[in-house]
Protein backbone atom coordinates (compact mmCIF):
# COMPACT_ATOMS: atom_id res chain seq x y z
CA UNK A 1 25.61 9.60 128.14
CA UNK A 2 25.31 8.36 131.87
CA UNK A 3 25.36 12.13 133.27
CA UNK A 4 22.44 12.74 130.23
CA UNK A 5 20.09 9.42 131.71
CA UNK A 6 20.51 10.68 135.03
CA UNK A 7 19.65 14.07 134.33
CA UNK A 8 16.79 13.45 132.43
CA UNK A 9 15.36 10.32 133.62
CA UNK A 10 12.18 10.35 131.93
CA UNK A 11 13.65 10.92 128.85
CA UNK A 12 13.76 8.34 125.92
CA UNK A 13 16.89 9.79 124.13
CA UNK A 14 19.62 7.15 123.35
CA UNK A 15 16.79 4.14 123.82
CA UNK A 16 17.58 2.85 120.46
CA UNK A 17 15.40 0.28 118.90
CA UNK A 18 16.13 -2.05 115.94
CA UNK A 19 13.02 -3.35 113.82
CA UNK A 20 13.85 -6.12 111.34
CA UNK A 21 11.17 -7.52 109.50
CA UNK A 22 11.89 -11.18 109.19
CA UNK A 23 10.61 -13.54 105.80
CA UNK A 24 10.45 -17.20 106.18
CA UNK A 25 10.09 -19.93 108.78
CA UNK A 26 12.04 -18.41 112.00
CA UNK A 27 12.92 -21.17 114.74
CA UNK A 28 12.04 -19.18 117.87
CA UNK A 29 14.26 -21.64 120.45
CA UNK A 30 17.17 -21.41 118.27
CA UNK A 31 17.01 -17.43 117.61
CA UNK A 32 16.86 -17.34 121.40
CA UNK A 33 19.60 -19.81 122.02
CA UNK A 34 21.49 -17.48 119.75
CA UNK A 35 21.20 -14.94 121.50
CA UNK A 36 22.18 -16.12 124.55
CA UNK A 37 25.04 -16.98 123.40
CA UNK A 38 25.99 -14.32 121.92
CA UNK A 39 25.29 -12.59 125.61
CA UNK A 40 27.43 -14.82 127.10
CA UNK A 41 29.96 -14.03 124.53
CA UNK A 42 30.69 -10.43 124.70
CA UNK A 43 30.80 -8.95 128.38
CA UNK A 44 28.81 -5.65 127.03
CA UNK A 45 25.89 -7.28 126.95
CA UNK A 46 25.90 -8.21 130.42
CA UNK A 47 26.73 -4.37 131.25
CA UNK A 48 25.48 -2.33 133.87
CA UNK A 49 26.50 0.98 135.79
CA UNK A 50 27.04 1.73 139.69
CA UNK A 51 27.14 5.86 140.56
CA UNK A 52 25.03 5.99 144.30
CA UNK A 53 27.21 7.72 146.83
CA UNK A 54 30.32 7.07 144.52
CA UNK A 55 32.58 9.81 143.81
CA UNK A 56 33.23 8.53 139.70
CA UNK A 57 30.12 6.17 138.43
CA UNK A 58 31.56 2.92 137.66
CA UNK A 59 30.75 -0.11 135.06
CA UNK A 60 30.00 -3.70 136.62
CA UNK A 61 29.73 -6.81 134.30
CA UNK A 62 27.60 -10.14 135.44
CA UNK A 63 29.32 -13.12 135.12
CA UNK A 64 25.71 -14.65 133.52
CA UNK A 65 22.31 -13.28 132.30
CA UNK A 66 19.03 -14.24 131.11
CA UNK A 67 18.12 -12.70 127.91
CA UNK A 68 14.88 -10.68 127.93
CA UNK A 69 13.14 -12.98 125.08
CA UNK A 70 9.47 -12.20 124.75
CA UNK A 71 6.89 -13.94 122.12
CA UNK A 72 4.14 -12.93 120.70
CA UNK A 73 1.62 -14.26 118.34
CA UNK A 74 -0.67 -11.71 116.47
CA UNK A 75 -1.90 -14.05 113.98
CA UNK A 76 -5.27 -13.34 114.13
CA UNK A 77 -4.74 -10.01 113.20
CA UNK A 78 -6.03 -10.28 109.61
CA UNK A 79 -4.92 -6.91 108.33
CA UNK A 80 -2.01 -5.67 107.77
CA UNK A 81 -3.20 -2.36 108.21
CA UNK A 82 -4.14 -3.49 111.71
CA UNK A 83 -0.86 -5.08 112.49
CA UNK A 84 1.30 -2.19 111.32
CA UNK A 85 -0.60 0.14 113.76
CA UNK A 86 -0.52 -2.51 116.87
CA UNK A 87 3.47 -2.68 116.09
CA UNK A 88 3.98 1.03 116.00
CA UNK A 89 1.68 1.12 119.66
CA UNK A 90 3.73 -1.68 120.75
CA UNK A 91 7.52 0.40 119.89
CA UNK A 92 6.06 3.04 122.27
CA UNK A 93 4.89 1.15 124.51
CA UNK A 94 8.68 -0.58 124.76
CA UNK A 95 10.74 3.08 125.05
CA UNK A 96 7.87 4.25 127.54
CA UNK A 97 9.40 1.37 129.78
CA UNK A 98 13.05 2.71 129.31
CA UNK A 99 15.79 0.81 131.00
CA UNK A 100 17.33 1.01 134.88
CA UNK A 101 20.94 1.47 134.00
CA UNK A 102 21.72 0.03 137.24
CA UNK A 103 20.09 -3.15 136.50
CA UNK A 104 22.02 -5.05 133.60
CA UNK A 105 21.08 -6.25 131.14
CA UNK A 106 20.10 -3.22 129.41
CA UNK A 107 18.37 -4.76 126.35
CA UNK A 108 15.88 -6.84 125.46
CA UNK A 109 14.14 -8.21 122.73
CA UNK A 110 10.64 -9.26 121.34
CA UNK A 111 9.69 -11.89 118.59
CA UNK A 112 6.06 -10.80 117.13
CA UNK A 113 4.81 -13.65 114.55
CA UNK A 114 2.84 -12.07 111.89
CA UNK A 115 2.14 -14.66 109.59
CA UNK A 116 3.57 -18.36 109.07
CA UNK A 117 6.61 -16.92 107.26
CA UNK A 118 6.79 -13.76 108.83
CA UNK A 119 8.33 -12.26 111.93
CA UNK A 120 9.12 -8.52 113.03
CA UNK A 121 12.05 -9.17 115.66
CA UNK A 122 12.59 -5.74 117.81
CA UNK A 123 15.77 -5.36 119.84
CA UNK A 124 15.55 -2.11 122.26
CA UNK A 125 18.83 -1.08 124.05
CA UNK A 126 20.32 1.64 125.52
CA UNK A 127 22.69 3.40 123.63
CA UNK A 128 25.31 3.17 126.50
CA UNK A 129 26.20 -0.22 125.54
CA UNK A 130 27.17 0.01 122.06
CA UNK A 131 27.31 2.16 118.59
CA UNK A 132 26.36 1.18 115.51
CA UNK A 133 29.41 -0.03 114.36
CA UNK A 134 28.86 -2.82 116.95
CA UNK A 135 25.51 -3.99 114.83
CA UNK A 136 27.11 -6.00 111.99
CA UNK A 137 29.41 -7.39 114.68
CA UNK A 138 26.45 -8.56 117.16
CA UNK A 139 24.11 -9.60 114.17
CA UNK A 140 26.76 -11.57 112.74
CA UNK A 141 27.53 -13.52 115.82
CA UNK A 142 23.55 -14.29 116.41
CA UNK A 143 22.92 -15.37 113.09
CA UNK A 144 26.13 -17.89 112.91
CA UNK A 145 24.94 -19.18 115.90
CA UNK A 146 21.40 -19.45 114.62
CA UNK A 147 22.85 -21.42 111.71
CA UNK A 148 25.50 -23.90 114.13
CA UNK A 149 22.68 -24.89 116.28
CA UNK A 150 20.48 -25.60 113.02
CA UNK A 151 22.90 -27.83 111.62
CA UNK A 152 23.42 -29.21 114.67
CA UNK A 153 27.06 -27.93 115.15
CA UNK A 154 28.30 -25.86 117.99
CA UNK A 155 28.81 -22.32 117.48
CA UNK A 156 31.78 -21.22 117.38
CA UNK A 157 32.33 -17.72 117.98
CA UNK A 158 35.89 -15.76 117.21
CA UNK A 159 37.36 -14.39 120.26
CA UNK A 160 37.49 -10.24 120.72
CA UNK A 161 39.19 -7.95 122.35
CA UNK A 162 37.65 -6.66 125.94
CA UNK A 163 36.09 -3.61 126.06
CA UNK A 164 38.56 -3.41 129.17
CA UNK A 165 41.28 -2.87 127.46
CA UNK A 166 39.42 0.20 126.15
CA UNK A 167 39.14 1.50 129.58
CA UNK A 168 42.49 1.08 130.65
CA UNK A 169 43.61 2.76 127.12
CA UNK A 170 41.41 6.13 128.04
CA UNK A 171 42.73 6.04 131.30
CA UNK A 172 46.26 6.05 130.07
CA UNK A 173 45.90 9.19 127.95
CA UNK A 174 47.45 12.44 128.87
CA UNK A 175 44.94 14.79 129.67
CA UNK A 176 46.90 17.75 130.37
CA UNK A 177 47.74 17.79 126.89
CA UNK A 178 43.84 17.64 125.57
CA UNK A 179 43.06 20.40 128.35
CA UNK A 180 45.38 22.35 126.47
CA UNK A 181 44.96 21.74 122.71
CA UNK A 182 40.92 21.96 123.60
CA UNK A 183 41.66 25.23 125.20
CA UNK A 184 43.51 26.29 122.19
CA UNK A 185 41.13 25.56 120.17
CA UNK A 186 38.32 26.65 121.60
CA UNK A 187 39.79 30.10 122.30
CA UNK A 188 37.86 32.15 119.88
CA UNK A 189 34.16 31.01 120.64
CA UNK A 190 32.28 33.56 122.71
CA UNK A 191 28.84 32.03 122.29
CA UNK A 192 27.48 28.89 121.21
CA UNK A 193 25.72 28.18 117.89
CA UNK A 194 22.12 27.53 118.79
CA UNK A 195 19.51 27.01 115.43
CA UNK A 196 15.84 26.59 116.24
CA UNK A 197 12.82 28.22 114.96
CA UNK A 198 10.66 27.90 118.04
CA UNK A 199 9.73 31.33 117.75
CA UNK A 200 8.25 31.28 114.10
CA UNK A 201 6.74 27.73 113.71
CA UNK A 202 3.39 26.51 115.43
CA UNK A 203 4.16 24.15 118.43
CA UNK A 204 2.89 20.58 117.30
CA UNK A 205 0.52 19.03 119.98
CA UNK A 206 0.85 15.44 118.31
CA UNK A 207 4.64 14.87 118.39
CA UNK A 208 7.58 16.05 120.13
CA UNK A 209 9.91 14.37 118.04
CA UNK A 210 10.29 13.49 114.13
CA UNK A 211 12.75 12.48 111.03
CA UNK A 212 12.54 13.61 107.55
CA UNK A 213 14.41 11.03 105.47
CA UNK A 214 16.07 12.47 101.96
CA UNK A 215 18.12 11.05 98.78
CA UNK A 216 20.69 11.96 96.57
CA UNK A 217 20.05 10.40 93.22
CA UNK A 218 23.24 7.77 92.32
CA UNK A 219 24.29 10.18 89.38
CA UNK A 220 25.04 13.22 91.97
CA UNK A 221 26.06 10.62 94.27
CA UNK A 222 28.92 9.19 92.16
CA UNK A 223 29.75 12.96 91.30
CA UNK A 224 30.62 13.85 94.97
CA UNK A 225 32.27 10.89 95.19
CA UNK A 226 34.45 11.65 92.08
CA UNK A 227 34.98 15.32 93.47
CA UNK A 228 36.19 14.37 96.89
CA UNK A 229 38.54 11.52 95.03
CA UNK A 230 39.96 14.01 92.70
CA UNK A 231 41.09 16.71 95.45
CA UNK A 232 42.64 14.10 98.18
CA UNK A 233 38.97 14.74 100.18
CA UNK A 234 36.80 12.01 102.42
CA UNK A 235 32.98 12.05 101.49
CA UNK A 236 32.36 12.82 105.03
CA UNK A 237 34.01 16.27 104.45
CA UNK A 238 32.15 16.62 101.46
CA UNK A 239 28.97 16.68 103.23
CA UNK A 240 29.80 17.77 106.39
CA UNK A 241 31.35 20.93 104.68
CA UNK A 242 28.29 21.46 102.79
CA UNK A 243 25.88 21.29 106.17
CA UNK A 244 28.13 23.53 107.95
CA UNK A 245 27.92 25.64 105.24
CA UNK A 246 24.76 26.21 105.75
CA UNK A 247 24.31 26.17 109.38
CA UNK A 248 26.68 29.51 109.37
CA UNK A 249 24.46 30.91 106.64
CA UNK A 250 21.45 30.53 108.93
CA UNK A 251 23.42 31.55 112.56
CA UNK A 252 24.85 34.20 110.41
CA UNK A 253 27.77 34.33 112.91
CA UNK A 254 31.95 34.55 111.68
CA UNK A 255 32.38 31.52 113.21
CA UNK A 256 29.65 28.57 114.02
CA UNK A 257 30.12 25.12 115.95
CA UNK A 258 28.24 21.80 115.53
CA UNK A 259 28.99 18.19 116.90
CA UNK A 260 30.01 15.60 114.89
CA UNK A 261 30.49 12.06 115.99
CA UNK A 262 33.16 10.22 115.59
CA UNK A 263 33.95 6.72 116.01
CA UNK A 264 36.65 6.37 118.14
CA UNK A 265 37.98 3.57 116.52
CA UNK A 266 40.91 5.14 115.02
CA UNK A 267 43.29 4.74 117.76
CA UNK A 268 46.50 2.24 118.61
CA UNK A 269 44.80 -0.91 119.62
CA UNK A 270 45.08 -3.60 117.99
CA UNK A 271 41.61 -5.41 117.37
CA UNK A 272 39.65 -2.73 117.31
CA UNK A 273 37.58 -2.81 115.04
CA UNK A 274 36.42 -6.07 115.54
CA UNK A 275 35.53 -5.25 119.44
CA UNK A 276 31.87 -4.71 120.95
CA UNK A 277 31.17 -1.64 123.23
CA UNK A 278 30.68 2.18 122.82
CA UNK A 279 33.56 4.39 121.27
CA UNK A 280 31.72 6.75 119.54
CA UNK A 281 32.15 10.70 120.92
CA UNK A 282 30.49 13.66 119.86
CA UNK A 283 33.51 16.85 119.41
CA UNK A 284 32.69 20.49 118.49
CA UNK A 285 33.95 21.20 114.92
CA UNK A 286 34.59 24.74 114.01
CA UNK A 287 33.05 26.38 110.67
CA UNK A 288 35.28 29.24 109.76
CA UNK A 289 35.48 29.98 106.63
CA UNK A 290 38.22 32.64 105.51
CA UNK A 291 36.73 35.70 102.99
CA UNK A 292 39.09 34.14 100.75
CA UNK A 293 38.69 30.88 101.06
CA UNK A 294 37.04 28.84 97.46
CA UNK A 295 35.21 25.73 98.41
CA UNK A 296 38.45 23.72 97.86
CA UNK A 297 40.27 25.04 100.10
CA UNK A 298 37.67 25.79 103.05
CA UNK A 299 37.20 21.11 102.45
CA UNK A 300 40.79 20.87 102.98
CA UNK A 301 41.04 23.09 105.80
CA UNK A 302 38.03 21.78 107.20
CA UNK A 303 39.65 18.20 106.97
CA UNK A 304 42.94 18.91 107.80
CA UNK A 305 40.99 20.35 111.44
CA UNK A 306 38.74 16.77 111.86
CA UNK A 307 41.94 15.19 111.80
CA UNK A 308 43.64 17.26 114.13
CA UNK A 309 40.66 16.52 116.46
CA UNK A 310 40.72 12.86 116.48
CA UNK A 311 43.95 12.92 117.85
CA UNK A 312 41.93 13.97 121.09
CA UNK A 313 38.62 12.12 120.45
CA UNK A 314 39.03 10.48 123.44
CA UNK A 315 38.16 13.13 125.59
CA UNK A 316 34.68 13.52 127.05
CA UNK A 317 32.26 16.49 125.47
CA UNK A 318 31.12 17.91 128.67
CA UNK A 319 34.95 18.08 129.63
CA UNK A 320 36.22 19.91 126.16
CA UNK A 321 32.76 22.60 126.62
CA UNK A 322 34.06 23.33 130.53
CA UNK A 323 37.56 24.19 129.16
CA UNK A 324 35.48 26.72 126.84
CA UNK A 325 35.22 30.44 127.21
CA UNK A 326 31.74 29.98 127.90
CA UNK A 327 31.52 26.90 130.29
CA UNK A 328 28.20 25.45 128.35
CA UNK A 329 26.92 23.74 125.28
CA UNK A 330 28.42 24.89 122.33
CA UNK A 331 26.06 24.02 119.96
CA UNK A 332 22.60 22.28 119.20
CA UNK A 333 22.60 20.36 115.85
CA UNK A 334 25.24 17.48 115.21
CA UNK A 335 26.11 15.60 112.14
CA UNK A 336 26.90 11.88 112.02
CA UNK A 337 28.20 9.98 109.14
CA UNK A 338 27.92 6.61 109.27
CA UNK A 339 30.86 4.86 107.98
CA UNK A 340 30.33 1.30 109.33
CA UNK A 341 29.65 -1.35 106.58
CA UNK A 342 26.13 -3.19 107.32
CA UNK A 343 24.19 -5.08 104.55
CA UNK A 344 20.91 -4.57 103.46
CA UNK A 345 19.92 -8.32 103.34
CA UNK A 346 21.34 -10.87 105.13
CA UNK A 347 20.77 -13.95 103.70
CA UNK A 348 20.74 -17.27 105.28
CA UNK A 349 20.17 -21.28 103.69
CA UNK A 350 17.21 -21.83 101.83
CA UNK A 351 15.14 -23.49 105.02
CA UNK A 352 15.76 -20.55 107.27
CA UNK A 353 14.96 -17.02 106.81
CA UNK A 354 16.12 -13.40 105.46
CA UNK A 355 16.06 -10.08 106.84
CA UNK A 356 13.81 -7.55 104.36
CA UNK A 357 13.68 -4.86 106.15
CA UNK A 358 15.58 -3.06 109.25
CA UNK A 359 14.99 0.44 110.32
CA UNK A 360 15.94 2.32 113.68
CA UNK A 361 13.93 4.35 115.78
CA UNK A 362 16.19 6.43 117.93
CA UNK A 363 16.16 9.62 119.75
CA UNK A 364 19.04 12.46 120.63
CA UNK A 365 19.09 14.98 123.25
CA UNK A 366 19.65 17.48 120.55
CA UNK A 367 17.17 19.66 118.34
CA UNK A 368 18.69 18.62 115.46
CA UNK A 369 20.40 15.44 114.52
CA UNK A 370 21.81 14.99 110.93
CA UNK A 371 22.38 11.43 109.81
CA UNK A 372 24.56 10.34 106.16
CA UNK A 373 23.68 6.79 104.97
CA UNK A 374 26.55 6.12 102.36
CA UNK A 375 26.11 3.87 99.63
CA UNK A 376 25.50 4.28 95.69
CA UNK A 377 22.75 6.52 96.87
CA UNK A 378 23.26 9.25 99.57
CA UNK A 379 20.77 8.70 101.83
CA UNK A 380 20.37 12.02 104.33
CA UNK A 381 18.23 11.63 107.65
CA UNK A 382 17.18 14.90 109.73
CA UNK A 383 15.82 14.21 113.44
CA UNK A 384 14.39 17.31 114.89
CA UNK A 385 12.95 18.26 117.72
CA UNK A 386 9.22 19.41 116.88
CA UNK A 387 9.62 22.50 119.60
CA UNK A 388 12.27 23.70 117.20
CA UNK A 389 11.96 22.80 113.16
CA UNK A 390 8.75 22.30 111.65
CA UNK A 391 8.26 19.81 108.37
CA UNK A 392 8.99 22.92 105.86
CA UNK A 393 12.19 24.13 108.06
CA UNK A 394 13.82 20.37 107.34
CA UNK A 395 12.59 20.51 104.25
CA UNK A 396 14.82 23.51 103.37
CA UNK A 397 17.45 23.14 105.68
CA UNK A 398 17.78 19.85 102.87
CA UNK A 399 17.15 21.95 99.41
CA UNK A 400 20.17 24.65 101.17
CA UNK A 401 22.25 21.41 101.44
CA UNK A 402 21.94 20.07 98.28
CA UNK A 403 22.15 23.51 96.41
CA UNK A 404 25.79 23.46 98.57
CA UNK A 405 27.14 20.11 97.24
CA UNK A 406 25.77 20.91 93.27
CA UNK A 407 27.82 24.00 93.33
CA UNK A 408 30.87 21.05 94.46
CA UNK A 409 30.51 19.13 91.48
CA UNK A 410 30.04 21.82 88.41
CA UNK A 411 33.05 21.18 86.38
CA UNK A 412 35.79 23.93 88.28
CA UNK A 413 33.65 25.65 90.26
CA UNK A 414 35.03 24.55 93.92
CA UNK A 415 38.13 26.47 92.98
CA UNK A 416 36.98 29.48 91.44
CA UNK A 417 33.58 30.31 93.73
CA UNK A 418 34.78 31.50 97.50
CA UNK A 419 32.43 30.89 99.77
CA UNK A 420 31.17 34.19 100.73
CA UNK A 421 29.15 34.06 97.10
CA UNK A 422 27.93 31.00 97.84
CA UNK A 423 24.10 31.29 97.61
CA UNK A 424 21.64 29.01 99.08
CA UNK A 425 18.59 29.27 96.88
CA UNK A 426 17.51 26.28 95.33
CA UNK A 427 15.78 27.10 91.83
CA UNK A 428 12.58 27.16 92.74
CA UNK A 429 12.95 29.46 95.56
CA UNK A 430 15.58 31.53 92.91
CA UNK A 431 12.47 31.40 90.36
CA UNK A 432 10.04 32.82 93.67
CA UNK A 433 12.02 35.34 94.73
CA UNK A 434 13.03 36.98 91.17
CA UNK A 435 9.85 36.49 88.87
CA UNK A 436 6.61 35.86 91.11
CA UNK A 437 7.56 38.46 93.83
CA UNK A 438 8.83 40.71 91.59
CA UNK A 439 5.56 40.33 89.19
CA UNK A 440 4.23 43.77 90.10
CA UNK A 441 2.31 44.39 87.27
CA UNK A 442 -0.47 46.71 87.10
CA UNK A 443 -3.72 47.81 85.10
CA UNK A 444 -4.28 51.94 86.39
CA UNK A 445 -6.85 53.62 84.36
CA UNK A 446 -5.39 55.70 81.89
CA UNK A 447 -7.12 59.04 82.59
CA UNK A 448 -6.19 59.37 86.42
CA UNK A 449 -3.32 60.20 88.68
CA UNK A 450 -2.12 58.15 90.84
CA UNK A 451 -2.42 60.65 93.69
């Protein structure tokens, strides 16, 4: 991620910027109190990085920062309308500013005042610093220090592992062995799986970038669930199956890659879990399908292969794509399932304030970024690239998705359909292709030949 800011410095992939929309009276000194504290708590936050005339970049932490706290009261803005748009001017006028990785801290934050009981709080950071799996941790530490201070108590905050101790982990792995099980692995890829449509859809002038959000209703939700239960399967194979699936169907290549992330957390060290950094990697995961594999079995192998990977998660991308026959990317579109538990409200006493709404505004250096939001409902995010996928290209790459995972949960059908008669066409585009294209019909007069 360093090599990628460098590299493309006036790029705003990885700025990632948290929105919460914040109901009720919000005590500005205390949320900023919190905060420091919660700087001072957890070394991360007081990250920077060193790489000028050094042969390997390295990480420095301050022993004390001041927390970028800004205020701002829009008040007199009347309309909502009006306050909406100045927001949305004022997120990209935030990621224009980017952040100098050499200079820590590398977030910041902003407090706009709405209305008397409501706040939009925006935290931008760079994505070196943490994952999402770190949010719930962070959050959790501001807002029980937001509550001590209220009460008048002091905060008390539970101690965490170092991200140190990460570092010295990494550095204790055997490499040789990664070089050669990536090498393995990686033997049978002779070029990498690029999808893009540049060459079919109009460029659009207006945005470079854009996500298409998407929902699986809670019935066909709780059937994948039940399906991936029933055969020993996660959900994330489910889906990630499914999306591969349909990536090969598109490259129409034996054997495709795309990245999927992974969190890095499943490794020997104690405490975990509960520590504050970044751990997430992106690997390249194979989508090989044998002629006679059914969908069952193509899951299993499929999950019995992320597995096998995560036993070298810990190596870095552009590492695992030099030890490749091709010495480049390997592919353009990555999947992410996000498997970290965060709650859609968080409530607080009945004199201080909620949290109604949170969204993320984030970019990747990839074309195409897919996103699963588990919960009762599937929620599905694609981030594209606007050079490569149009609006209708999403749109389908979605319907070819979900016409993947209802063939999962008909009653016996992921053991008796192999994949090779697996057909993406959605109804609609079945209904299209057989009865309004086909609808040839026509009047000829009666008494003359057609030549």
């Amino acid at each position: 991620m360093l090599f990628q800011a460098l590299y493309a410095s006036t790029s705003d992939a990885y700025f990632v910027q948290s929105v919460f929309e914040l109901e009720g009276e919000v005590d500005t000194q205390t949320l900023q109190s919190s905060w420091q504290m919660v700087s001072d708590h957890h070394p991360i936050l007081r990250t920077g990085f060193v790489w000028e005339k050094l042969e390997t970049p390295l990480q420095y932490v301050l022993e004390s920062t001041q927390v970028p706290f800004t205020e701002y009261d829009w008040r007199e803005i009347d309309e909502e309308k009006e306050q909406q748009k100045k927001i949305e001017e004022f997120i990209q006028e935030d990621r224009r500013k980017g952040f100098d990785l050499s200079k820590a801290p590398l977030f910041r934050l902003a407090l706009i005042q709405c209305a008397k009981d409501k706040h939009y709080l925006i935290w931008s950071q760079h994505h070196i610093l943490t994952d999402g799996w770190c949010l719930p941790i962070i959050l959790g530490d501001v807002f029980k220090s937001y509550q001590a201070i209220r009460e008048g108590k002091e905060p008390q905050l539970a101690p965490r592992r170092p991200y140190r101790d990460y570092i010295a982990w990494l550095q204790q792995q055997d490499m040789k062995k990664a070089e050669a099980f990536w090498k393995e692995y990686l033997a049978n890829i002779e070029e990498p799986t690029l999808l893009s449509f540049k060459d079919i859809i109009e460029k659009n002038p207006e945005k470079d970038y854009d996500t298409s959000s998407f929902e699986i209703s809670i019935e066909e939700t709780e059937q994948l669930k039940n399906f991936a239960q029933k055969h020993n399967l996660t959900l994330n194979t489910v889906i990630q199956g499914a999306v591969g699936l349909v990536l090969k169907t598109y490259i129409q290549q034996p054997e495709v890659t795309m990245g999927v992330t992974v969190s890095g957390r499943s490794i020997n060290l104690p405490g975990i879990e509960e520590m504050v950094g970044l751990f997430i990697n992106t690997l390249p995961l194979k989508i090989a399908p044998q002629p006679e594999d059914n969908i069952l079995s193509f899951l299993t192998n499929l999950q019995e292969q992320a597995q096998r990977l995560n036993d070298y998660a810990y190596t870095p991308l552009a590492q695992i794509q030099s030890w490749s026959n091709i010495n480049q990317s390997l592919f353009n579109m990555t999947f992410v399932f996000e498997n970290y538990p965060v709650g859609e409200n968080i409530l607080f006493k009945k004199d201080s304030f909620e949290i109604k709404g949170v969204r993320s505004i984030e970019k990747t250096e990839y074309p195409l970024t897919v996103i699963i939001g588990p919960g009762r409902q599937l929620h599905i995010s694609l981030s594209y690239q606007t050079e490569h996928f149009n609006e209708e290209c999403i749109k389908r790459f979605f319907g070819h998705t979900k016409q993947i995972l209802r063939y999962m949960i008909q009653p016996q059908e992921g053991e008796k359909i192999t994949v090779h008669d697996l057909s993406l066409l959605t109804p609609q585009e079945e209904h299209q292709l057989l009865i309004e294209w086909n609808d040839t019909k026509a009047e000829y007069p009666e008494q003359k030949t057609i030549h």
